[in-house]
C-alpha atoms as a PDB file:
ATOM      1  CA  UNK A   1       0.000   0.000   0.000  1.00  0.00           C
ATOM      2  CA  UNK A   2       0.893   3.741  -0.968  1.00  0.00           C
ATOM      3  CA  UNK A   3       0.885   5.336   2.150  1.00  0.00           C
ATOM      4  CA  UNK A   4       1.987   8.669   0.887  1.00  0.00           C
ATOM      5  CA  UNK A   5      -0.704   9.145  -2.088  1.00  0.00           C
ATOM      6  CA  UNK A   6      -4.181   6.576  -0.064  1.00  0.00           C
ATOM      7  CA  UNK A   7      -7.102   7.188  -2.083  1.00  0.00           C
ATOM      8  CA  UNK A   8     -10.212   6.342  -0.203  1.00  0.00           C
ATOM      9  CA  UNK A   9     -12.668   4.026  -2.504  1.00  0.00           C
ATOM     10  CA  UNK A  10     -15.509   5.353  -0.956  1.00  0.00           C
ATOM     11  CA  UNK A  11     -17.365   8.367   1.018  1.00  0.00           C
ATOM     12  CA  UNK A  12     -17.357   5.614   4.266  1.00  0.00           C
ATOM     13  CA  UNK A  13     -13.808   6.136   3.728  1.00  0.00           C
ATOM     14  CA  UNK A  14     -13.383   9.391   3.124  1.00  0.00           C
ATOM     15  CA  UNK A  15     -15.302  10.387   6.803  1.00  0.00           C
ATOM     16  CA  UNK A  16     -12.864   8.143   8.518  1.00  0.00           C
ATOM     17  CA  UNK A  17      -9.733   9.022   6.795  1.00  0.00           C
ATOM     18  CA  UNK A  18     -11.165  13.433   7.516  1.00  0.00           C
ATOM     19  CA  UNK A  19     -12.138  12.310  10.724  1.00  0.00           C
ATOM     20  CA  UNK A  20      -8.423  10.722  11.508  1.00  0.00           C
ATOM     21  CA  UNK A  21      -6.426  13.654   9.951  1.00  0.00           C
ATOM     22  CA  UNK A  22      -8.478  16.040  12.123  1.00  0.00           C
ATOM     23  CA  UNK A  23      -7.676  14.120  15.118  1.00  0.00           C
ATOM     24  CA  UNK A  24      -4.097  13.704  14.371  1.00  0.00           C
ATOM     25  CA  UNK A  25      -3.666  17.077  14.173  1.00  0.00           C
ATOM     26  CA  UNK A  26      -5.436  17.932  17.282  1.00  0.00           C
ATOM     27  CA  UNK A  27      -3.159  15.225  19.557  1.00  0.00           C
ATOM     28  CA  UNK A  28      -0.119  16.730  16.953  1.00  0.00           C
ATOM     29  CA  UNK A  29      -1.052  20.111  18.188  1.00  0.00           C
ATOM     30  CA  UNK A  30      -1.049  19.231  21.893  1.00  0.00           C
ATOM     31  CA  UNK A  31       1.519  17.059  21.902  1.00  0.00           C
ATOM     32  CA  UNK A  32       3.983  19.330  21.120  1.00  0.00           C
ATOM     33  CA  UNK A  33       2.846  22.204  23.359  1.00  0.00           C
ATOM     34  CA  UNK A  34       3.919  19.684  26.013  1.00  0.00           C
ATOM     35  CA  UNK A  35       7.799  19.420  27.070  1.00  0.00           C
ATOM     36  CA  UNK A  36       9.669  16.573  25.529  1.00  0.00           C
ATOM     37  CA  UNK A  37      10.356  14.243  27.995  1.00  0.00           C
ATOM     38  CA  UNK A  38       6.541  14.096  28.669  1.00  0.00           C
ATOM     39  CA  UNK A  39       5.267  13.689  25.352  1.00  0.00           C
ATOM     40  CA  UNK A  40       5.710   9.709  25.097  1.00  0.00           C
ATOM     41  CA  UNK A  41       4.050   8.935  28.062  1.00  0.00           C
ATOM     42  CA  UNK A  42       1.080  11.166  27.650  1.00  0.00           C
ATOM     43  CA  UNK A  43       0.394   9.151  24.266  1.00  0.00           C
ATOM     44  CA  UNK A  44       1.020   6.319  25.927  1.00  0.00           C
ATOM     45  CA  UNK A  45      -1.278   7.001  28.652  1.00  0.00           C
ATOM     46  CA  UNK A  46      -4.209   8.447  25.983  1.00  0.00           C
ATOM     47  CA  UNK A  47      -3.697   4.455  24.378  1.00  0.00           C
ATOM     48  CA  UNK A  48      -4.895   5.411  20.845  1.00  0.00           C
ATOM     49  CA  UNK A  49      -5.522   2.141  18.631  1.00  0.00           C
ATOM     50  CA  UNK A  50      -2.480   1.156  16.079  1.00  0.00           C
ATOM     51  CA  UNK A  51      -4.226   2.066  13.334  1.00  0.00           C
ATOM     52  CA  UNK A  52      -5.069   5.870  15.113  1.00  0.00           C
ATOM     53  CA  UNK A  53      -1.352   5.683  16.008  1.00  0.00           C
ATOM     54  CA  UNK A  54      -0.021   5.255  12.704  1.00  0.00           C
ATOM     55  CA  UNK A  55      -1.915   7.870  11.210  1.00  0.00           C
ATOM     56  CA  UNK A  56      -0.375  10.164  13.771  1.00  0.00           C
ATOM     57  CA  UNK A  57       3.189   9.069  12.839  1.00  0.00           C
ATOM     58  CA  UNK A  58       2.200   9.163   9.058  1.00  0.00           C
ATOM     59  CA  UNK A  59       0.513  12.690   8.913  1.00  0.00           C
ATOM     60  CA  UNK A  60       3.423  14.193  11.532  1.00  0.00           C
ATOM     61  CA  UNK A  61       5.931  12.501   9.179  1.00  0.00           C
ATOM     62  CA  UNK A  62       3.842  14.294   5.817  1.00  0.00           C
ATOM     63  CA  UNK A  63       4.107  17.822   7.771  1.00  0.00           C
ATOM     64  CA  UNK A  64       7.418  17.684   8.691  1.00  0.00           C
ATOM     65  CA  UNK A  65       6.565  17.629  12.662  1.00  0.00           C
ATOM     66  CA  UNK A  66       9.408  16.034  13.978  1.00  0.00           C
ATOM     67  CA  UNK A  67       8.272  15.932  17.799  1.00  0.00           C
ATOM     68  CA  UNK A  68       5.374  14.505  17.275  1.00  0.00           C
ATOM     69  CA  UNK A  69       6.680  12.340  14.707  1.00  0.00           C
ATOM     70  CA  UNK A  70       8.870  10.768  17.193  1.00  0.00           C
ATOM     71  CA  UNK A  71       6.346  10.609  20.045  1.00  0.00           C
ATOM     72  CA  UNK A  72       4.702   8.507  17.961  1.00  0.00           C
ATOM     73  CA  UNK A  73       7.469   6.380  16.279  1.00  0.00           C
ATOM     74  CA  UNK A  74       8.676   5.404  19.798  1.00  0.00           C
ATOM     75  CA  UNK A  75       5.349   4.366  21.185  1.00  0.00           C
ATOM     76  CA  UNK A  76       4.883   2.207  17.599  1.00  0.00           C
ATOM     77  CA  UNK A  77       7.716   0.428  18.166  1.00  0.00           C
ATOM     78  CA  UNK A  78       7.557  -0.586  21.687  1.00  0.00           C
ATOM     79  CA  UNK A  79       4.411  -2.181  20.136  1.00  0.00           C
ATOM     80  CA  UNK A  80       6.508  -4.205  18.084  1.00  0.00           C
ATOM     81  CA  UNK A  81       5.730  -2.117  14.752  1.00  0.00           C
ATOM     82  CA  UNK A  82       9.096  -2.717  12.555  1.00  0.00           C
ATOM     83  CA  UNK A  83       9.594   1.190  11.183  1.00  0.00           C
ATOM     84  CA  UNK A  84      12.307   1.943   8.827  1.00  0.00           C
ATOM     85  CA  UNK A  85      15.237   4.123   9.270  1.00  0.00           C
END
């Protein structure tokens, strides 16, 4: 699967792909405005599902936000998600 260019096959998928995007980028948004060293365990603590997760990572990785990019890499792999590089 093409992570970077997902078309959605239908409108059922288009509402849940908007409705992930808009929450990654509300836990993005607060996730940074916390310090660093806290930022793992919040997300840990707020247990999103893998598949909320890795939208996180993916749409902090497409914008280039690095902190919450690696909030969320960290937390994927101590789930046992293999992530290159």
């Amino acid at each position: 699967m093409d992570t970077e260019n997902f078309q959605s096959n239908t409108s059922e998928e288009r509402r849940m792909e908007e409705k992930y995007n808009y929450l990654s980028r509300f836990m993005s948004e607060k996730l940074r405005e916390l310090p660093e060293k806290d930022r793992v365990p919040v997300l840990r603590d707020l247990n999103p599902t893998d598949l909320s997760l890795m939208n996180l990572y993916l749409q902090a990785l497409k914008k280039e936000d690095y902190e919450t990019c690696a909030a969320a890499r960290e937390l994927l792999l101590e789930r046992g998600f293999k992530i290159p590089g």
